[in-house]
Protein backbone atom coordinates (compact mmCIF):
# COMPACT_ATOMS: atom_id res chain seq x y z
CA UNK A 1 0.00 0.00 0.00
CA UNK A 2 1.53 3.47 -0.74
CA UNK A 3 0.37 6.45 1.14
CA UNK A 4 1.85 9.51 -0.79
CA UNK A 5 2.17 12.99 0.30
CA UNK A 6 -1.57 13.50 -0.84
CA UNK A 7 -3.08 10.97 1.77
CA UNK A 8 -3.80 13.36 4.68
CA UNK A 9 -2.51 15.05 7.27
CA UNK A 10 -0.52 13.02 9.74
CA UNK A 11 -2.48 11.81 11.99
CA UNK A 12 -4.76 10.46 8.55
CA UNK A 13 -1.87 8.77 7.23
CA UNK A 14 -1.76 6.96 10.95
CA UNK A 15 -5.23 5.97 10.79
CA UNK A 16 -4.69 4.41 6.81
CA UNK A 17 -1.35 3.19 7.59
CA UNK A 18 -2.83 1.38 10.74
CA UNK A 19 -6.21 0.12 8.44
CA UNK A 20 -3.31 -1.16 5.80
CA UNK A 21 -1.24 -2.91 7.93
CA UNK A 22 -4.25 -4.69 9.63
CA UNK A 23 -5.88 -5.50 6.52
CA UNK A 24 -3.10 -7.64 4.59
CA UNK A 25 -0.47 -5.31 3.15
CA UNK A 26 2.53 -7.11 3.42
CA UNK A 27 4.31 -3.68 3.10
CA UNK A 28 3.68 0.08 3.33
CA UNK A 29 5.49 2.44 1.04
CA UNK A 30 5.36 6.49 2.41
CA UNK A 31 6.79 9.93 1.56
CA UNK A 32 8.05 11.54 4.68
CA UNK A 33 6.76 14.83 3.98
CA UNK A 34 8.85 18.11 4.25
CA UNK A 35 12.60 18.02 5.50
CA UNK A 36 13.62 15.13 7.75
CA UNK A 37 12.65 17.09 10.74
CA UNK A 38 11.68 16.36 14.36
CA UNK A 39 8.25 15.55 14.30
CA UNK A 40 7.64 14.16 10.69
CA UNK A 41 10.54 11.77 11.30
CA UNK A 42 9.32 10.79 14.64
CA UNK A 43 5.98 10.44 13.68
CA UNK A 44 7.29 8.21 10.76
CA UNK A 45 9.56 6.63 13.49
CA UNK A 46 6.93 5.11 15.19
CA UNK A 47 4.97 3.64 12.22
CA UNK A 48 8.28 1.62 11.52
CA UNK A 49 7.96 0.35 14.72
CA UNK A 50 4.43 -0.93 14.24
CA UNK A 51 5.23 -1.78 10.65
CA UNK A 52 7.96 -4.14 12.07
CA UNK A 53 5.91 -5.29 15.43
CA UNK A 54 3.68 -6.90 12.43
CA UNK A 55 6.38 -8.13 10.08
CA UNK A 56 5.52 -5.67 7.36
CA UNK A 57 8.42 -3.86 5.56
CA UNK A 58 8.12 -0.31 5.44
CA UNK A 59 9.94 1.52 2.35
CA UNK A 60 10.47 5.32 2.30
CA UNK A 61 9.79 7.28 -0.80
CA UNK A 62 12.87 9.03 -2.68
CA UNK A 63 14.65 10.24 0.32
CA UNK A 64 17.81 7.50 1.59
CA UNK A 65 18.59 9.44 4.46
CA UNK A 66 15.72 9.28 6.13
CA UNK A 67 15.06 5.75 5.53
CA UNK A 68 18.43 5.25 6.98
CA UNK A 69 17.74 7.20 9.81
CA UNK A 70 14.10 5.67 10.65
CA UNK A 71 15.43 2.52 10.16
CA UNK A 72 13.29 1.48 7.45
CA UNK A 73 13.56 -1.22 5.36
CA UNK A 74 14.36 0.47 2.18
CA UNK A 75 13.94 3.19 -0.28
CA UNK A 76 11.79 3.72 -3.82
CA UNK A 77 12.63 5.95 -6.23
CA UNK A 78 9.73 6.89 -8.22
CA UNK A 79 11.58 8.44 -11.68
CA UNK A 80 13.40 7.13 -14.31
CA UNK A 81 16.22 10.17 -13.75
CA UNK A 82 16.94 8.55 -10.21
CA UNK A 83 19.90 6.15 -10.26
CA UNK A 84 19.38 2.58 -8.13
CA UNK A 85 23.11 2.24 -8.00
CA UNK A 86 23.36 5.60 -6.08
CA UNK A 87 21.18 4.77 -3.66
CA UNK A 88 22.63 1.44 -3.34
CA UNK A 89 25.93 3.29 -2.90
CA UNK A 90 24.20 5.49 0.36
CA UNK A 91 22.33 2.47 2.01
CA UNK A 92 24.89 0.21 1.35
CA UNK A 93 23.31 -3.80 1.99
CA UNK A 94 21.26 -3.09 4.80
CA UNK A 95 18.21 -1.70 2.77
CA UNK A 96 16.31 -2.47 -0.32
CA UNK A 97 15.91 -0.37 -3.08
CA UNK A 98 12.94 -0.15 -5.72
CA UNK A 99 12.67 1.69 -8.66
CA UNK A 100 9.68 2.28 -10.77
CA UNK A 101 9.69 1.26 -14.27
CA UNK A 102 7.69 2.17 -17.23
CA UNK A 103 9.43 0.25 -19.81
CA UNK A 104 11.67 -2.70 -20.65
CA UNK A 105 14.86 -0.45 -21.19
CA UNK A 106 14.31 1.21 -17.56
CA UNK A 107 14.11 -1.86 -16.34
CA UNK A 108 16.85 -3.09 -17.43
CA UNK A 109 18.92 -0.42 -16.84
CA UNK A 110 17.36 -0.40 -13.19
CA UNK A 111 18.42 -3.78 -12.67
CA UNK A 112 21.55 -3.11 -14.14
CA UNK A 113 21.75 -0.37 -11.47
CA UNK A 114 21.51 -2.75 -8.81
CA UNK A 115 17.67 -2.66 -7.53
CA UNK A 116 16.61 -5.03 -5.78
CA UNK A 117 12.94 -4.78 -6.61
CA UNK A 118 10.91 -3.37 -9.79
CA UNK A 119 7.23 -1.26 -9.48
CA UNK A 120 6.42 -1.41 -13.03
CA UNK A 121 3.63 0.48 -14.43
CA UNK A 122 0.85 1.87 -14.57
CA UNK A 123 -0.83 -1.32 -16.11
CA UNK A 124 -4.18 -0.93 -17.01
CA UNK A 125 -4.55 3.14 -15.30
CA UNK A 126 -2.86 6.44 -15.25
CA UNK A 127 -1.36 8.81 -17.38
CA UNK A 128 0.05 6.34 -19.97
CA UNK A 129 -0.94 3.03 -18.97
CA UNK A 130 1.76 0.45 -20.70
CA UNK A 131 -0.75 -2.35 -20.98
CA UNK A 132 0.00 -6.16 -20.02
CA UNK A 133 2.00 -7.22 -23.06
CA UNK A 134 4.70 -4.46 -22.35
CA UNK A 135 3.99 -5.21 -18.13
CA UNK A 136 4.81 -9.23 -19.48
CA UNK A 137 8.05 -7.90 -21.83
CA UNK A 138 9.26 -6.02 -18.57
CA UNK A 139 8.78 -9.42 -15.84
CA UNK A 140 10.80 -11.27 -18.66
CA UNK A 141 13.30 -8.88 -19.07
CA UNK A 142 14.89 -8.71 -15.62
CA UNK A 143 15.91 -10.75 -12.77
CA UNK A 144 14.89 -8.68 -9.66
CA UNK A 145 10.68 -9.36 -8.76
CA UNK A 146 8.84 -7.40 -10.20
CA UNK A 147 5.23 -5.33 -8.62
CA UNK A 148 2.55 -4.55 -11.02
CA UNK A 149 0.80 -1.67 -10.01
CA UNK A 150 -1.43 1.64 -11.45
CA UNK A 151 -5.68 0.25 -11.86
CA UNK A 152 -5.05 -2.70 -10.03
CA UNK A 153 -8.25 -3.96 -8.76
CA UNK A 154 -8.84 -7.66 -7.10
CA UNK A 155 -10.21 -9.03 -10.92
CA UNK A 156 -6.74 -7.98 -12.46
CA UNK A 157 -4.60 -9.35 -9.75
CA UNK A 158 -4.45 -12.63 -11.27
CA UNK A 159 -3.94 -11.60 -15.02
CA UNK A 160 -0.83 -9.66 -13.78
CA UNK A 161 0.46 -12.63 -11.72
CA UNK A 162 -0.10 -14.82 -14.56
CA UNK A 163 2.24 -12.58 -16.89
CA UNK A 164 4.97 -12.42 -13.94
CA UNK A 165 4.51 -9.88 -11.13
CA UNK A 166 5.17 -11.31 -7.58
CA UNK A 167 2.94 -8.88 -6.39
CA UNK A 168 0.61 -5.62 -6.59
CA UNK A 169 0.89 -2.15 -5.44
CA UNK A 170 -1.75 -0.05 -4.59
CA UNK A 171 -2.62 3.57 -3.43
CA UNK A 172 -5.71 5.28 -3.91
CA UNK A 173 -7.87 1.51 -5.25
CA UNK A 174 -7.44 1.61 -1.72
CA UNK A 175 -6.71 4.75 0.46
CA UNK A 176 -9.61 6.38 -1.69
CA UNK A 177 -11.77 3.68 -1.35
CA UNK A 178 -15.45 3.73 0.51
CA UNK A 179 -14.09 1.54 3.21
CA UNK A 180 -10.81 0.71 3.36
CA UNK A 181 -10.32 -1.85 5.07
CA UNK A 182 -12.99 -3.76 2.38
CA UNK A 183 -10.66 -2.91 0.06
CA UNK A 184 -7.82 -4.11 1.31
CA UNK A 185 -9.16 -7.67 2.42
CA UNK A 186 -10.55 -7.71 -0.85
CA UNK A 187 -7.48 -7.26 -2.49
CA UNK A 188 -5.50 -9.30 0.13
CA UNK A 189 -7.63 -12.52 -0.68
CA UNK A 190 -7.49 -11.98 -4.55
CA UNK A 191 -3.83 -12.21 -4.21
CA UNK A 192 -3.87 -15.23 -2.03
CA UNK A 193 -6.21 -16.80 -4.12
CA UNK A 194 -4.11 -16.26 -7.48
CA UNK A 195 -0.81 -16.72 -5.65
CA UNK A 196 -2.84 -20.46 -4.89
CA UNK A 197 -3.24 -20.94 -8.12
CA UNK A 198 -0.39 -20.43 -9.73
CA UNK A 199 1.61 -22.80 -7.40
């Protein structure tokens, strides 16, 4: 589940992160908003800490340092002018880093770059949704797992587990959703139940 710098004030992003992390997100990407200052960093402090008290990884958007300091488990960088290998270079082994893709070359290069993880999209939604046949080309391009993610909703999970994602990421299918903790169940037991099948 990602919860960007749109979703809420603080003590909002608590609430969703708490609703995610209860409601089968296996991980919880955020943007620390604003400098890595006192409260925003501890306030993020202590959602590591329940992130972790659950076993769910918690990866901070764009900014190493702080992911470093809050002791997260790694860092995203969301554009294709971001370099993995220089954020490899700053967190050294101890932290993951993702890079979202919209495109075989990028993801190749990524890889090349040394992330660990892919986001590649957006699928089926967004500005300039690269479809499943380029989402397939991308999974069978590169060695690190690839996430599928942008219009992911639970009747496309399996379609983009089928064509090689190891998993989904969501942000407002869920954090703008009616109820969301529905949402998230929903989508939690669409994955299971693909993940089942695929075995």
């Amino acid at each position: 589940v990602v919860l960007g710098e749109d979703a809420g004030d603080p003590d909002d992003r608590g609430s969703r992160f708490a609703v995610a992390v209860a409601s089968g997100a296996t991980s919880v990407r955020m943007t620390i908003p604003g400098p890595a200052v006192s409260r925003p960093v501890s306030r993020a402090a202590a959602l590591v800490e329940r992130a972790h008290e659950r076993g769910i990884a918690l990866i901070v958007d764009e900014d190493t340092r702080a992911a470093i300091a809050l002791g997260a488990d790694g860092c995203h960088l969301a554009g294709p002018d971001h370099e993995a290998r220089h954020s490899r270079l700053a967190v050294g082994q101890a932290l993951v880093v993702g890079v979202t893709v919209s495109s075989v070359l990028e993801a190749v290069l990524a890889a090349a770059e040394g992330a660990d993880y892919l986001e590649a999209g957006p699928v089926f939604e967004g500005t300039t949704p690269i479809g499943l046949e380029e989402f397939k080309a991308i999974c069978g391009a590169v060695d690190p797992p690839v996430v599928a993610w942008g219009g992911i909703r639970p009747d496309r999970v399996a379609e983009v587990l089928r064509a090689g994602a190891v998993g989904v990421a969501v942000g407002d299918e869920v954090t703008q959703a009616e109820d969301m903790e529905y949402a998230c169940l929903r989508l939690r037991a669409a994955v299971d139940q693909a993940s089942a099948l695929r075995v």
